[in-house]
Protein backbone atom coordinates (compact mmCIF):
# COMPACT_ATOMS: atom_id res chain seq x y z
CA UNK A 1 113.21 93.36 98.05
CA UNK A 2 113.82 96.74 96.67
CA UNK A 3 116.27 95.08 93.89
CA UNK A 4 113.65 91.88 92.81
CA UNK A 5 111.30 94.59 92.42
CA UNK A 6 113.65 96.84 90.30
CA UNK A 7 114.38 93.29 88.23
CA UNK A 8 111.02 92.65 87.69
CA UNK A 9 109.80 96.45 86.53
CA UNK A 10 112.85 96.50 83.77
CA UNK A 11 110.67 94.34 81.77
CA UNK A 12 107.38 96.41 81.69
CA UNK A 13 108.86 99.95 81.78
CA UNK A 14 111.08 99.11 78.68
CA UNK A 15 107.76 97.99 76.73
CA UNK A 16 106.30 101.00 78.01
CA UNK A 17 109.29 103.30 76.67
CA UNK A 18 109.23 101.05 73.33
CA UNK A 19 105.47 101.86 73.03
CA UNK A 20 105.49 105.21 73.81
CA UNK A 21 108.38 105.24 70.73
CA UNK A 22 106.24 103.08 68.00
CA UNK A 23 103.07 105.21 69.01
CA UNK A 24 104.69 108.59 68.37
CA UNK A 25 106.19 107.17 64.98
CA UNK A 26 102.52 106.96 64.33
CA UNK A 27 101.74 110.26 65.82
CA UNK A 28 104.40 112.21 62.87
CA UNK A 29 103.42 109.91 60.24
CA UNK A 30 99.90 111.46 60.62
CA UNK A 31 100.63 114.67 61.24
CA UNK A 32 100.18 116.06 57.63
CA UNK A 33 96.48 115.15 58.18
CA UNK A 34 96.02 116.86 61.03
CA UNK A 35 97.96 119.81 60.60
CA UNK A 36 98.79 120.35 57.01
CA UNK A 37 102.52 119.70 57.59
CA UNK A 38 105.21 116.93 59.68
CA UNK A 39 104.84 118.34 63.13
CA UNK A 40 108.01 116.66 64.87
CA UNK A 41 106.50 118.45 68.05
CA UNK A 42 102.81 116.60 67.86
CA UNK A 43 103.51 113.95 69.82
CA UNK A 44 105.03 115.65 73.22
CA UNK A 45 101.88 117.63 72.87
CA UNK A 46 100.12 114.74 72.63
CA UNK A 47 101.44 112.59 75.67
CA UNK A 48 101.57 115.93 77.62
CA UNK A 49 97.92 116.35 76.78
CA UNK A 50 97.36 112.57 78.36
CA UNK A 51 98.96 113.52 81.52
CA UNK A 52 97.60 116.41 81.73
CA UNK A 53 94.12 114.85 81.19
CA UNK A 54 94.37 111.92 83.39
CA UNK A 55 96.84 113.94 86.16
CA UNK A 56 96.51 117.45 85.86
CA UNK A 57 93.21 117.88 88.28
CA UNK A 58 91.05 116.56 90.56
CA UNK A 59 88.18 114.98 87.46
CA UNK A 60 90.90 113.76 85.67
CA UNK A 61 92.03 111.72 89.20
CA UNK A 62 88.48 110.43 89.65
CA UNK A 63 88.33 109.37 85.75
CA UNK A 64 91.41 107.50 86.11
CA UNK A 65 90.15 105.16 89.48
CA UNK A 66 86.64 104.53 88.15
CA UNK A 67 88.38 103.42 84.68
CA UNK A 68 91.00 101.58 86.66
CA UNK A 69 88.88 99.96 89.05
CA UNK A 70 87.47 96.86 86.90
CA UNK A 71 90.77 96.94 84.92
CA UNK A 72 92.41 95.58 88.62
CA UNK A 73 89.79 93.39 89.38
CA UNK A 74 89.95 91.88 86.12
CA UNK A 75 93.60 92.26 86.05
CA UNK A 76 93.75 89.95 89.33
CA UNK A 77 91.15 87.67 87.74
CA UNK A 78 93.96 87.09 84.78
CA UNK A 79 96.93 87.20 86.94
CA UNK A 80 95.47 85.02 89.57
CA UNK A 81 95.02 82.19 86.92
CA UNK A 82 98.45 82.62 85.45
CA UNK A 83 99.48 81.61 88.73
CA UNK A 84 98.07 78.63 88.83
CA UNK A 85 99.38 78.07 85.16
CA UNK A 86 95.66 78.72 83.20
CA UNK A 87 95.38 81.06 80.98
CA UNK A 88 91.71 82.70 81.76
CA UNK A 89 90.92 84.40 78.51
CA UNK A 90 87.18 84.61 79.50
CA UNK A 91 87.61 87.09 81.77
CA UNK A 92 85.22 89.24 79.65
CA UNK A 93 82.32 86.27 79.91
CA UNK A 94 83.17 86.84 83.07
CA UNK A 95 82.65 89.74 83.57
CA UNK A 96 79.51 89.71 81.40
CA UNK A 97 77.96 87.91 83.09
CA UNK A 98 78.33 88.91 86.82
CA UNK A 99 77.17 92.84 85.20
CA UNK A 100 73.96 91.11 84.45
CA UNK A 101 73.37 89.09 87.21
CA UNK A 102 74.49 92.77 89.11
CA UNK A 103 71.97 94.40 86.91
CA UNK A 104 68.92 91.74 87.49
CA UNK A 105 69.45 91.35 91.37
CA UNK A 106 69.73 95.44 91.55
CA UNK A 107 66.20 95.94 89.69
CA UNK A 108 65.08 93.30 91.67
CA UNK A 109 65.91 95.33 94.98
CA UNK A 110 66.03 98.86 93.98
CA UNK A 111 63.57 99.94 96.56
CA UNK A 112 65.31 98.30 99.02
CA UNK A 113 67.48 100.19 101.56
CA UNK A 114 70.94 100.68 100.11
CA UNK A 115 72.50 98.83 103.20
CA UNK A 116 70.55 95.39 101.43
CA UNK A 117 70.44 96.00 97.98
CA UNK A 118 74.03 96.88 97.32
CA UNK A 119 75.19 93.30 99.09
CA UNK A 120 72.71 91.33 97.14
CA UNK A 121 73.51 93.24 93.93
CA UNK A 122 77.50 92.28 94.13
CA UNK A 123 76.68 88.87 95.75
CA UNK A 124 74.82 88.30 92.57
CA UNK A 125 77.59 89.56 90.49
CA UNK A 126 80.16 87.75 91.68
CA UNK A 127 78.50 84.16 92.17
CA UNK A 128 77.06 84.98 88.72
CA UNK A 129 80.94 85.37 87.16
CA UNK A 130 82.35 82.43 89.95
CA UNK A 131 79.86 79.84 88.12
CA UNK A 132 80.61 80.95 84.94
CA UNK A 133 84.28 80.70 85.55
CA UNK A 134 84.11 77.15 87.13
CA UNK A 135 82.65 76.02 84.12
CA UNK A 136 85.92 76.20 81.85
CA UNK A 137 87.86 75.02 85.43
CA UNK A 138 85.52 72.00 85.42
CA UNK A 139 86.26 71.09 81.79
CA UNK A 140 90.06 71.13 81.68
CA UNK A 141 90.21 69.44 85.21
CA UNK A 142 87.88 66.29 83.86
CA UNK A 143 88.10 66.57 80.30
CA UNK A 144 91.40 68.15 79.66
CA UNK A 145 89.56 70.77 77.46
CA UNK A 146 92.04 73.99 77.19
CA UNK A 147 90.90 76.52 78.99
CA UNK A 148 91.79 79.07 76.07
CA UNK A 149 89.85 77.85 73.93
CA UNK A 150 86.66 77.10 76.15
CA UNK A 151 87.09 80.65 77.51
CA UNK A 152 86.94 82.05 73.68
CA UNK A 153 83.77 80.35 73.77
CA UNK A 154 81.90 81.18 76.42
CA UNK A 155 82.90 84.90 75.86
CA UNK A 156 80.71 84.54 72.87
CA UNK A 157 78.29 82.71 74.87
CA UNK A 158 77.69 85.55 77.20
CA UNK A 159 76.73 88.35 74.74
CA UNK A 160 74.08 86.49 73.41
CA UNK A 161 72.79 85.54 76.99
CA UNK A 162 72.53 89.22 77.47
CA UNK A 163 71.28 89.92 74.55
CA UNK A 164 68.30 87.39 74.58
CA UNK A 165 67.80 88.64 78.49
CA UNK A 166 68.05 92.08 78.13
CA UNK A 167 65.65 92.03 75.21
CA UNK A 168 63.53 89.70 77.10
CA UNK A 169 62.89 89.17 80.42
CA UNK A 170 64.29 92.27 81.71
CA UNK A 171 63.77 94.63 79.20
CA UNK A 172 62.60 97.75 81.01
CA UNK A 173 59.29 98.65 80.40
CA UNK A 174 58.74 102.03 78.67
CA UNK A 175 62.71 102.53 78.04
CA UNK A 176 63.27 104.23 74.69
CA UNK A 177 66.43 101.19 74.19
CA UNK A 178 66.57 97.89 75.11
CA UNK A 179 67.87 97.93 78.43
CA UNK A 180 67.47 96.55 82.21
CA UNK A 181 65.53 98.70 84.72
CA UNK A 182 67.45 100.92 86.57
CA UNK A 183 69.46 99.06 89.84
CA UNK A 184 67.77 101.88 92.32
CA UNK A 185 69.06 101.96 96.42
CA UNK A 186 71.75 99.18 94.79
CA UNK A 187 73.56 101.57 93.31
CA UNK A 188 77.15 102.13 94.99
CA UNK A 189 77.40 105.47 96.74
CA UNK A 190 79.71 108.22 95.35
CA UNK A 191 83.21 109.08 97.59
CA UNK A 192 83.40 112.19 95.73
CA UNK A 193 82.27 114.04 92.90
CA UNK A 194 83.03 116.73 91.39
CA UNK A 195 82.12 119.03 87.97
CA UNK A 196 79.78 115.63 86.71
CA UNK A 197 82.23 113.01 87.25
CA UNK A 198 81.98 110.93 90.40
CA UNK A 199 83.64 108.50 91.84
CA UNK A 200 82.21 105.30 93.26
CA UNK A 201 82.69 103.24 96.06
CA UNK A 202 83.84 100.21 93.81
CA UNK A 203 87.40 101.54 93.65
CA UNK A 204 87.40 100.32 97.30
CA UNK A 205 86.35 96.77 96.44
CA UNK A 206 89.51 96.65 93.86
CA UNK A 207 91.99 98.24 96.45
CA UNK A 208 90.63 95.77 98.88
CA UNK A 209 90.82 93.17 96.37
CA UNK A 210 94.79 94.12 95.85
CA UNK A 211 96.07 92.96 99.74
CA UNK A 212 93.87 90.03 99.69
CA UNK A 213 94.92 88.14 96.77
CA UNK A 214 98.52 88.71 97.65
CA UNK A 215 98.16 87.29 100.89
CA UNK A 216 96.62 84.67 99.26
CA UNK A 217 98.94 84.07 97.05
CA UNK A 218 102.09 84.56 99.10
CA UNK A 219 101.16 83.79 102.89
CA UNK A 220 98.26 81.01 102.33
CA UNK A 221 98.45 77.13 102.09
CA UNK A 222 96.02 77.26 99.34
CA UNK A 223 98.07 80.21 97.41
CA UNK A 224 101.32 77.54 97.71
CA UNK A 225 99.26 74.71 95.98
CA UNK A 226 97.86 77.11 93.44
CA UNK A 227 101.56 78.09 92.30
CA UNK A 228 102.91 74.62 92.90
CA UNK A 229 100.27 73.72 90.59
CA UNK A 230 101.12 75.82 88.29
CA UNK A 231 105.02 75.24 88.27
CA UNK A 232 104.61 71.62 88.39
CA UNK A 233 101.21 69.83 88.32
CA UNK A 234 102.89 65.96 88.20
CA UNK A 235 105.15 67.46 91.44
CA UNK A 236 102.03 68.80 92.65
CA UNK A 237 99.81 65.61 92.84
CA UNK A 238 102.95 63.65 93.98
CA UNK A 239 103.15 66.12 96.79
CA UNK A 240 99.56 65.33 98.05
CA UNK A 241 98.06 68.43 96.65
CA UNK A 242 95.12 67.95 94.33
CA UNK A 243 95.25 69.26 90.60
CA UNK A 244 91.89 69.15 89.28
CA UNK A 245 90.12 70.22 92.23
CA UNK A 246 92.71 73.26 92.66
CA UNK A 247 92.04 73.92 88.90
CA UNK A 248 88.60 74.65 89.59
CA UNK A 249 89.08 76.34 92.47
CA UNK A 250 91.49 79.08 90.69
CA UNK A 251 89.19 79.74 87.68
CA UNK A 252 86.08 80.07 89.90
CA UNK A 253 87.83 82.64 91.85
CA UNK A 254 88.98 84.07 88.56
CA UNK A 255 85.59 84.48 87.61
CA UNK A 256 84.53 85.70 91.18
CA UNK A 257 86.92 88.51 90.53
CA UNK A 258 85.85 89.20 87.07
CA UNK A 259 81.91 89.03 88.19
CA UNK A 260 83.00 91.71 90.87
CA UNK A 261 84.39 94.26 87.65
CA UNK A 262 81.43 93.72 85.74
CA UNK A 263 79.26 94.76 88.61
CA UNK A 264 81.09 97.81 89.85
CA UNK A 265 81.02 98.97 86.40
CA UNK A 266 77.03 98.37 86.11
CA UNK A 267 76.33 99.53 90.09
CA UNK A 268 78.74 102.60 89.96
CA UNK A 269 79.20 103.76 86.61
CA UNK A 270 75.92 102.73 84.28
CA UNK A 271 72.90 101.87 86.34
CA UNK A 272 71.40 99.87 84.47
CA UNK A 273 72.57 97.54 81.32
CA UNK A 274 71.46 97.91 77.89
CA UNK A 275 71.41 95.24 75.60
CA UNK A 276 74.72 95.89 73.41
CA UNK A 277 76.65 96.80 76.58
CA UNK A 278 79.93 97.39 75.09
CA UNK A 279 83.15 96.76 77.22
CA UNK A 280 86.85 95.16 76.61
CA UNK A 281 87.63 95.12 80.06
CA UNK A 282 88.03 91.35 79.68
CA UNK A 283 90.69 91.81 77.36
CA UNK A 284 92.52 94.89 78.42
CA UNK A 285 93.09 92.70 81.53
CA UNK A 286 95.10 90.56 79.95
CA UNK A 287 97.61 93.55 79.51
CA UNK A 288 97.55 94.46 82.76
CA UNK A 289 98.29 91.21 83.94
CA UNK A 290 101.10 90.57 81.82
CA UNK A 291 102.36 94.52 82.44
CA UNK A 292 102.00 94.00 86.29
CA UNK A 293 104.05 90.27 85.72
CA UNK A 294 101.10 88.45 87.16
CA UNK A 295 101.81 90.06 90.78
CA UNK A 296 98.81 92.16 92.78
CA UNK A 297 100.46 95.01 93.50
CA UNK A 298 102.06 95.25 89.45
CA UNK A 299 98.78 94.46 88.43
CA UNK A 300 97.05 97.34 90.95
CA UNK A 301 100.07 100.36 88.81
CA UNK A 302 99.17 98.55 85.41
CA UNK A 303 95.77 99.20 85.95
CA UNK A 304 96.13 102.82 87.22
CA UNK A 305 98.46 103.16 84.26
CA UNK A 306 95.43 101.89 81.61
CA UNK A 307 92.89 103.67 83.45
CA UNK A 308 95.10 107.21 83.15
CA UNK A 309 95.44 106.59 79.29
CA UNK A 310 91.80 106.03 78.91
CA UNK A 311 91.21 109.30 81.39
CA UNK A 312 93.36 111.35 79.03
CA UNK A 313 92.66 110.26 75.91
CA UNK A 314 89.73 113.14 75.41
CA UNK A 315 92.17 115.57 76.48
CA UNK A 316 94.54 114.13 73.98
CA UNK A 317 92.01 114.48 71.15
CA UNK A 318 91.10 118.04 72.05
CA UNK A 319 94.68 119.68 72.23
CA UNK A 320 96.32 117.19 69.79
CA UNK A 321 94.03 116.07 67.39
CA UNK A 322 94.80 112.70 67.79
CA UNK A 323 91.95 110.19 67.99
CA UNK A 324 90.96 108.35 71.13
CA UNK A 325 91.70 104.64 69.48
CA UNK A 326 95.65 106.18 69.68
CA UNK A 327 95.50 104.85 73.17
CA UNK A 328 94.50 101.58 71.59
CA UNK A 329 97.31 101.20 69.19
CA UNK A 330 99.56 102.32 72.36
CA UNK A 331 97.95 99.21 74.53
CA UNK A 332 98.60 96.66 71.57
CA UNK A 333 102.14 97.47 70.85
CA UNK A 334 102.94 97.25 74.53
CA UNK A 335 101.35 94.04 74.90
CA UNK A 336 103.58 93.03 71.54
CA UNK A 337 106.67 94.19 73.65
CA UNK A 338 105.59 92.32 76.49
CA UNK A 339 104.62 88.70 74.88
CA UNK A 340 107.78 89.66 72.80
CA UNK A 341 110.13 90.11 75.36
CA UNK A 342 113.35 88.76 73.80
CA UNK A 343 112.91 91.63 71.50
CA UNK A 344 113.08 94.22 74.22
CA UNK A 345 116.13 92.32 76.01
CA UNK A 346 117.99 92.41 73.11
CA UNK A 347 117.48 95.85 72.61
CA UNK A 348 117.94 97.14 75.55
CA UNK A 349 120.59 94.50 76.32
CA UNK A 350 118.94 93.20 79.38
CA UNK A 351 119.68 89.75 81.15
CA UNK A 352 116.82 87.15 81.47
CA UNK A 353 115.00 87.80 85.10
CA UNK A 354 114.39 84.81 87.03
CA UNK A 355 110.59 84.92 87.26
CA UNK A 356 109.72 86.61 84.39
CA UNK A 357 106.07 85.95 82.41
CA UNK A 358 106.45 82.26 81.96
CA UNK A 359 102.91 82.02 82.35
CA UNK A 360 102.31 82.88 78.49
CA UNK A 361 103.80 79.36 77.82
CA UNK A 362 100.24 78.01 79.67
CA UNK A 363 98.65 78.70 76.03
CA UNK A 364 100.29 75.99 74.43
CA UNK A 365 100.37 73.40 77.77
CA UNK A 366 97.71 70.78 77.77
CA UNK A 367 98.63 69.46 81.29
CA UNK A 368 97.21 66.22 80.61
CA UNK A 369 98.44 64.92 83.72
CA UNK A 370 95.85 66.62 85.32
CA UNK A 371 93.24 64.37 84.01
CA UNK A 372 94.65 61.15 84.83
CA UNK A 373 94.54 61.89 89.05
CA UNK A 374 92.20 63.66 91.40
């Protein structure tokens, strides 16, 4: 087990080590403007800043799980569908959409007690992101529509839902910005706090989340028709199993997952959601899909890994100079590494892995044999 798992983390590590290269390229290249001359030294002071700022005490800790905790529940959201061979680019609809259906059921409730509000707040949330997710699920089960593509759409969809509701019908009366009234007793309590940052009881959903999907996925009858699915849908129906409906099933839980980040961002971070509500959560869970190789526990480090990037980032800024959208330019070149990985094989001279990220090929599959066969 120990070896499979050292197989499977050459892959991600050497993107990681290939990013960390390309970004401080970037770092010297830039360093006349920031300090008047090539500083060879800027960018140890600059990843040493991020470690330091995500690692180095106990705020930085509680930054990195509350930015980590929707980046694993969408991360499961993404990796769960690669599984089943869909790639679930609406993740961020998703997730959209269950943080507004959080947001509405929480003003709805907010002087309820906490031990009622809280439930009905996520139960909201996720159903909210489930329907939206079986929507896409529906289409390429019946239709054959690709879920890419219908995914793209509906992301678009959802910030003008929000928009039009947030501006509408729950616009917050008085509020100096368009925004939803504030969620009240369905806010999730703090686990601990400390010089004004706190940390919510969300992170628990996602670490609960983690053990869950793996048993699903590895011990469960359903999680060995999801993968069959997703290896083989033709061997799949042959086998008794049933494509469409299992379709559905996977991007509805998808979009269960990725309701259940929106939420814990709106209940534990925000308390409310304005009208331009501004995340990429959605996306950045692609990464950590692919970075984790589409397995829980990967996925649960790639999102700690994110979320301590985003934690030290203002650190990074402060003693370095460099500007926060670094850690975006260090997130898109890994990604390029990881979509890209006969580039990093070659060199770093590594052999191809048996179960490696085949599930990027799902972008370009149709499975039309899906359609023709409950």
């Amino acid at each position: 087990m120990i070896a499979r798992a050292g197989r499977a983390l050459i892959l991600p590590a050497s993107a990681l080590v290939l990013a960390l290269v390309v970004g401080a390229i970037f770092v010297i290249a830039s360093s006349p403007l920031i300090t008047g001359e090539v500083d060879w030294n800027l960018p140890l002071v600059a990843y040493l800043a991020l470690v330091k700022g995500s690692l180095g005490s106990v705020s930085g800790w509680i930054e990195t799980l509350v930015n980590a905790t929707p980046l694993i529940l969408a991360g499961l959201s993404v990796g769960l569908c690669f599984k089943a061979g869909l790639f679930n680019i609406g993740a961020q609809g998703q997730a959209l959409v269950g943080a507004l259906a959080a947001a509405a059921a929480g003003a709805a409730v907010a002087g309820s007690p906490p031990v009622v509000a809280i439930p009905i707040a996520l139960a909201a949330g996720f159903l909210a992101g489930g329907l939206y997710g079986l929507i896409p699920g529906a289409l390429k089960a019946f239709t054959g529509a690709h879920e890419v593509v219908v995914t793209i759409m509906l992301n678009y969809v959802a910030i003008q839902i929000i928009a039009w509701a947030i501006t509408g019908p729950l616009q917050a009366p008085g509020a100096s910005f368009a925004r939803s009234p504030d969620v009240g007793s369905a806010r999730l309590p703090t686990i601990l706090a400390t010089a004004g940052h706190e940390l919510h009881a969300g992170v628990l959903l996602a670490l609960v989340a983690v053990p869950i999907i793996y048993w699903i996925l590895a011990r469960s009858t359903v999680g060995f028709e999801i993968r069959t699915v997703g290896a083989n849908p033709d061997a799949a129906r042959y086998a008794g199993m049933r494509p469409r409906f299992l379709t559905m099933l996977t991007m509805s839980a998808g979009g269960v997952l990725a309701g259940l980040a929106g939420s814990a961002q709106i209940l534990g971070v925000t308390g409310y959601m304005p009208a331009a509500y501004a995340t990429n959560v959605g996306f950045d869970a692609i990464t950590v899909a692919l970075l984790g190789r589409a397995h829980p526990v990967g996925i649960l480090f790639a999102a700690l890994l994110l979320g301590g990037l985003r934690a030290g980032a203002p650190a990074m800024q402060i003693e370095a100079g460099i500007p926060v959208q670094m850690i975006d330019v260090l997130q898109a070149v890994m990604l390029f590494f990881l979509t890209a990985d006969i580039i990093v094989r070659r060199i770093f001279r590594l052999r191809k892995v048996e179960g490696g990220v085949d599930e990027l090929q799902t972008v370009s599959r149709t499975y039309g044999g899906q359609t023709t066969a409950p």
